[in-house]
Protein backbone atom coordinates (compact mmCIF):
# COMPACT_ATOMS: atom_id res chain seq x y z
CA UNK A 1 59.08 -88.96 154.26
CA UNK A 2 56.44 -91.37 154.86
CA UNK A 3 55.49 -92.07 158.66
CA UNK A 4 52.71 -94.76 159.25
CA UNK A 5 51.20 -95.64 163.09
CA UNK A 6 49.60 -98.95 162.94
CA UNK A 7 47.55 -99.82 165.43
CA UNK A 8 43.69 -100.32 166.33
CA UNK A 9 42.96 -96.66 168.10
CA UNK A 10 44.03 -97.56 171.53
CA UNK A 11 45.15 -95.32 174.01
CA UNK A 12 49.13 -96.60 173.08
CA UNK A 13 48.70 -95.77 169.46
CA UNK A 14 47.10 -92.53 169.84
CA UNK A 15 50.32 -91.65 171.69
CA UNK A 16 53.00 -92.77 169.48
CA UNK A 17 50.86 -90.79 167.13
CA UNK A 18 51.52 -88.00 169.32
CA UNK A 19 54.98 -88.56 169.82
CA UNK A 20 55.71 -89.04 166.41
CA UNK A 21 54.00 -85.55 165.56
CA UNK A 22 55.62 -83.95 168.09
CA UNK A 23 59.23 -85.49 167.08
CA UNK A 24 58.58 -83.96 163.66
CA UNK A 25 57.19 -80.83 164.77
CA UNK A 26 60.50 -80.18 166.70
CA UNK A 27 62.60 -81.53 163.89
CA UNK A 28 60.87 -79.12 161.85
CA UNK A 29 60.76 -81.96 158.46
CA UNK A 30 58.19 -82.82 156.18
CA UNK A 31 56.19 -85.77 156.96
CA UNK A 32 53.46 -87.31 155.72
CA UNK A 33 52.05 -88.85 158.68
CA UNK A 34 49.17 -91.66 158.25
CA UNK A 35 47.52 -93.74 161.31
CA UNK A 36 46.78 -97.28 159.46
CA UNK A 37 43.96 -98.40 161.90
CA UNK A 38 42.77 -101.25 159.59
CA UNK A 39 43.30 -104.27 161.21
CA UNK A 40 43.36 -106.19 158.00
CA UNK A 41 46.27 -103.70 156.29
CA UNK A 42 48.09 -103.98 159.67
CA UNK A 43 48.42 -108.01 159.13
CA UNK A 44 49.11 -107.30 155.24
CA UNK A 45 52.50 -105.41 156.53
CA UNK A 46 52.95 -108.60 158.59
CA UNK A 47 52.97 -106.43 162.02
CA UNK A 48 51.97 -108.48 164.56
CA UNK A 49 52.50 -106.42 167.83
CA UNK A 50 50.29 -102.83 168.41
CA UNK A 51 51.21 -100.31 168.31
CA UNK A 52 53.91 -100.40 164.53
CA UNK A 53 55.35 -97.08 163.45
CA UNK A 54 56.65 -97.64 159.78
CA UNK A 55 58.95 -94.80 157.94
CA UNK A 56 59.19 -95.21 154.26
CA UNK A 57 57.80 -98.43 154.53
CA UNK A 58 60.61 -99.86 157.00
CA UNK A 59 59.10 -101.36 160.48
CA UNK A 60 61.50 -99.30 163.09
CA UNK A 61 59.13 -99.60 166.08
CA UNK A 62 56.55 -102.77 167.06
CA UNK A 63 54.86 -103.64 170.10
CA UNK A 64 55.33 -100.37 172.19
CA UNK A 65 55.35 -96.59 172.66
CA UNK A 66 58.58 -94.52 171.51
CA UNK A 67 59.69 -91.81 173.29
CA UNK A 68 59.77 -88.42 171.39
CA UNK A 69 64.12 -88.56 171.78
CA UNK A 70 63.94 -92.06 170.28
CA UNK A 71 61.98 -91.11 167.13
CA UNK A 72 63.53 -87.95 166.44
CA UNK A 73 67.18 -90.61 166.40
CA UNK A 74 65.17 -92.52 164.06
CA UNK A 75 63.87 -90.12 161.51
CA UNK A 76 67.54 -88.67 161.51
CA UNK A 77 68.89 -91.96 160.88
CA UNK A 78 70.41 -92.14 164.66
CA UNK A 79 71.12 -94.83 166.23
């Protein structure tokens, strides 16, 4: 599984980083986890709200922080 955070380095991305780490960690999958700080790749992807959190290249979160509960529904295909 691929896991992307996009986002510039700001105090929201570095904690969806940190909530997506920890929803994995407590999961206990494999992830490849990659912060895409690149503003430039960011627009590529056509993300327009800060902070993005991608998973195998879908867009499931866009414009704020997810909870740790909330990712670990998403990475187990919860609703």
């Amino acid at each position: 599984m691929k896991i992307e955070i996009l986002g510039t380095g700001c105090m929201k991305c570095k904690r969806l980083t940190k909530n997506t780490e920890k929803a994995v960690a407590e999961l206990g999958i494999s992830a490849d986890i990659q912060k895409v700080e690149d503003i430039t790749a960011i627009m590529d992807r056509g993300i327009m709200l800060t902070p993005a959190m991608m998973v195998d290249g879908e867009l499931k979160v866009s414009g704020r922080v997810a909870d740790v509960a909330e990712i670990k529904r998403i990475l187990t295909g919860g609703t």
